[in-house]
N, C-alpha and C. Protein backbone atom coordinates (compact mmCIF):
# COMPACT_ATOMS: atom_id res chain seq x y z
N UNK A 1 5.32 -18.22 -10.60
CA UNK A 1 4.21 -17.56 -9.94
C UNK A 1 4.73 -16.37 -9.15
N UNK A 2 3.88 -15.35 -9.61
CA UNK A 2 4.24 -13.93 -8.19
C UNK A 2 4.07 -13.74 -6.88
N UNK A 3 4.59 -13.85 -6.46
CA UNK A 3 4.48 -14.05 -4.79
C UNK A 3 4.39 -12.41 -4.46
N UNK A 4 3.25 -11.96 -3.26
CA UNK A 4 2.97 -10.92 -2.82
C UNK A 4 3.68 -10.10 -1.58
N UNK A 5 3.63 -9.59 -1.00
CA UNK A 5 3.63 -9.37 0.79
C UNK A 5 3.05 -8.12 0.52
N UNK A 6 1.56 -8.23 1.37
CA UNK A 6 0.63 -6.94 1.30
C UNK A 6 0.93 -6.39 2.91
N UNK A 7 0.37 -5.18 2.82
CA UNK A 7 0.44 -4.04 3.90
C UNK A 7 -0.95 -3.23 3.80
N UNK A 8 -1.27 -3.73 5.21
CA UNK A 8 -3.11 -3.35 5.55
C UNK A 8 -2.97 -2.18 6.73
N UNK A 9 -3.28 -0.85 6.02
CA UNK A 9 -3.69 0.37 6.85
C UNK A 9 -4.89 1.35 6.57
N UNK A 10 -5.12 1.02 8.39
CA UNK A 10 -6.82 2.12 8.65
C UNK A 10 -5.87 3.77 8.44
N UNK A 11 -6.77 4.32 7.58
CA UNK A 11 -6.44 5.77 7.75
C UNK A 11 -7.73 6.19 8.14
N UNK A 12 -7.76 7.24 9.59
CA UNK A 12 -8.84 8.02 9.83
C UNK A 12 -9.44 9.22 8.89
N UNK A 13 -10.69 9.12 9.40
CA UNK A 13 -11.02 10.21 8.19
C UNK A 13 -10.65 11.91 8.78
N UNK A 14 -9.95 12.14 9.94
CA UNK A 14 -9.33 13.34 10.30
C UNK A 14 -8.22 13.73 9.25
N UNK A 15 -7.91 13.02 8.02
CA UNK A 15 -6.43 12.94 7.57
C UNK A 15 -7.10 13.40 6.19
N UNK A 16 -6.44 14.75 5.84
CA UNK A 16 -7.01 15.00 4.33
C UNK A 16 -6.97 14.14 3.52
N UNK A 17 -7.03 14.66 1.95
CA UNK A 17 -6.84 13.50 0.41
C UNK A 17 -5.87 13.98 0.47
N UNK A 18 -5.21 14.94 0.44
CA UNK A 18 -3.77 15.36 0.02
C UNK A 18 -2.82 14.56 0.91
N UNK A 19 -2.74 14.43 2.24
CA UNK A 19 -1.92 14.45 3.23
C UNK A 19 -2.29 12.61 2.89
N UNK A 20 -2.80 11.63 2.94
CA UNK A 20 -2.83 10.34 2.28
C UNK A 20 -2.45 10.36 0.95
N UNK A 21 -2.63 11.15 -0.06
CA UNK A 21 -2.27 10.93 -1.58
C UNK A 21 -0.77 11.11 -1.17
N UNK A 22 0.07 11.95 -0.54
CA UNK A 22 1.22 12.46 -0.54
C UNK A 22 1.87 11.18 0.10
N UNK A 23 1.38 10.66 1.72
CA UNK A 23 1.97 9.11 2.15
C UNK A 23 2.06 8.24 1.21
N UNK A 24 0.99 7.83 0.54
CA UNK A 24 0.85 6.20 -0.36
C UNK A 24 1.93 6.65 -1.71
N UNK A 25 1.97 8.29 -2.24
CA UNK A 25 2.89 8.55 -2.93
C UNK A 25 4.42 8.22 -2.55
N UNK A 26 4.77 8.53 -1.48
CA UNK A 26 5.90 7.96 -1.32
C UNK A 26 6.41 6.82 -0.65
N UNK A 27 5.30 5.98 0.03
CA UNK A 27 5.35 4.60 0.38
C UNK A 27 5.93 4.00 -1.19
N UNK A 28 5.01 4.83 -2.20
CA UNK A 28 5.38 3.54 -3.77
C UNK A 28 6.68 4.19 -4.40
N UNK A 29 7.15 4.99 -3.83
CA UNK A 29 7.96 6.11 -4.66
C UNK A 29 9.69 5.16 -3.79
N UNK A 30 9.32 5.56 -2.93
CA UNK A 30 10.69 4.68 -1.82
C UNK A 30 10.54 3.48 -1.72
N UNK A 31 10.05 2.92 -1.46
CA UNK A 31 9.85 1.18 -0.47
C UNK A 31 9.08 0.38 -2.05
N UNK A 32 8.66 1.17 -3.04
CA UNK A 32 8.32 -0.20 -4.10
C UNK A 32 6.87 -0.63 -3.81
N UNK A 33 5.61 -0.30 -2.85
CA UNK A 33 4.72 -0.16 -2.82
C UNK A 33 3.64 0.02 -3.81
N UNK A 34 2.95 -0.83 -3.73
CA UNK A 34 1.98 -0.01 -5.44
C UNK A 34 0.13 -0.71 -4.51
N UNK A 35 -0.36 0.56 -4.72
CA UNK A 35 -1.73 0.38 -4.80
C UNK A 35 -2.64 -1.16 -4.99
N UNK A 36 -3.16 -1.77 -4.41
CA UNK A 36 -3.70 -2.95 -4.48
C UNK A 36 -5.67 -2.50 -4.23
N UNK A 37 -5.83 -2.06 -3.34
CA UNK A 37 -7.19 -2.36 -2.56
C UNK A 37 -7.83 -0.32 -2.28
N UNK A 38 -8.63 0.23 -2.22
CA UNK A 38 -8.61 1.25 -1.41
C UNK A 38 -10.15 1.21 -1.11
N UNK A 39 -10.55 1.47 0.05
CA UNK A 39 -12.33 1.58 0.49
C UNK A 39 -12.36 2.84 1.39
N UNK A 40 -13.29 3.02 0.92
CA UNK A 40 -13.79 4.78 1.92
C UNK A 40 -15.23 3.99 2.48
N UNK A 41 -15.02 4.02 3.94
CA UNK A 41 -16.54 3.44 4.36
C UNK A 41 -17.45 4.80 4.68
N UNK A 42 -19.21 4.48 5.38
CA UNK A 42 -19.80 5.71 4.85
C UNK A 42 -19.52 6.61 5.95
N UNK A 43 -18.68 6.68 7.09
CA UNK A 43 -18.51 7.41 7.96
C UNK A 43 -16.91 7.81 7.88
N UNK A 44 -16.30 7.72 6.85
CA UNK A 44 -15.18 8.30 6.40
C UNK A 44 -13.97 7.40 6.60
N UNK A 45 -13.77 6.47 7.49
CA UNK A 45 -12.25 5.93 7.58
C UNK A 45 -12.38 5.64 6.02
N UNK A 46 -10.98 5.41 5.89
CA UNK A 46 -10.45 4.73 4.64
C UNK A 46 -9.66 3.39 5.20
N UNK A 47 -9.51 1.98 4.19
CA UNK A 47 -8.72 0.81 4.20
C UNK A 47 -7.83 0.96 3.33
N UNK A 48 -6.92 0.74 3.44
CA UNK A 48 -5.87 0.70 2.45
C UNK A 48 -4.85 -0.63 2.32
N UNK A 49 -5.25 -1.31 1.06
CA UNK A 49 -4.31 -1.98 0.95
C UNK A 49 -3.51 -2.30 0.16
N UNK A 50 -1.89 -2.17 0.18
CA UNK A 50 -0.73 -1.93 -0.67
C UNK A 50 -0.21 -3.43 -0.94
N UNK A 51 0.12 -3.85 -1.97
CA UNK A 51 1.43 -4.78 -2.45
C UNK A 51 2.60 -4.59 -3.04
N UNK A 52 3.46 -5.26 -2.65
CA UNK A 52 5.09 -5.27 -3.31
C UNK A 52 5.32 -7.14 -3.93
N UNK A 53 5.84 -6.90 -4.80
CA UNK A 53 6.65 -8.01 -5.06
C UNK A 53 7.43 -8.36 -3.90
N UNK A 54 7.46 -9.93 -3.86
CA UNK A 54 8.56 -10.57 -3.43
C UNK A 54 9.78 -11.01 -4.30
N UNK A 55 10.79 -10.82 -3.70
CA UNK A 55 11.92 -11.55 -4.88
C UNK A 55 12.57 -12.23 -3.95
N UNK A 56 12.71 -13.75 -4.75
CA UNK A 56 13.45 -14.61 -4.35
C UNK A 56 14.89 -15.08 -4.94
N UNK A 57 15.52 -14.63 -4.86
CA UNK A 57 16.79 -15.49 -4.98
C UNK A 57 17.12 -17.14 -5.67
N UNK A 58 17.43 -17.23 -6.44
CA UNK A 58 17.97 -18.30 -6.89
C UNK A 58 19.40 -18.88 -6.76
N UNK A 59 19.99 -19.84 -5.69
CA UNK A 59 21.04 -19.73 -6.22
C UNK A 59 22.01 -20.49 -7.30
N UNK A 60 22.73 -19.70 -7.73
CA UNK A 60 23.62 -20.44 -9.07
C UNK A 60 24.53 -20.97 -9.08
N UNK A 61 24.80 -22.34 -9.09
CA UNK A 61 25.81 -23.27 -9.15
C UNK A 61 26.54 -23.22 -10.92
């Protein structure tokens, strides 16, 4: 089974599309981040929510 660890961020709506497309671009680009969730409510914040794999270790005898 895949095990998750998500990452939940309010972006205000003061913050362009570019200047968020360019963050979440390199949140997934460096750190392994990938797109899960995104909501624009009707007064502009955005939710954002990201997942990564977990990896666990096995060890080998």
């Amino acid at each position: 089974m895949i095990e998750y660890e998500f990452w939940n961020l309010a972006i205000p709506r003061t913050q362009s599309r570019n200047a968020v497309c360019r963050m979440l671009t390199q949140a997934a680009e460096y750190q392994g981040w990938e797109l899960d969730r995104l909501r624009k409510d009707p007064s502009g914040h955005r939710s954002v929510r990201l997942r990564r794999k977990i990896i666990r270790m096995r060890p080998t005898f």
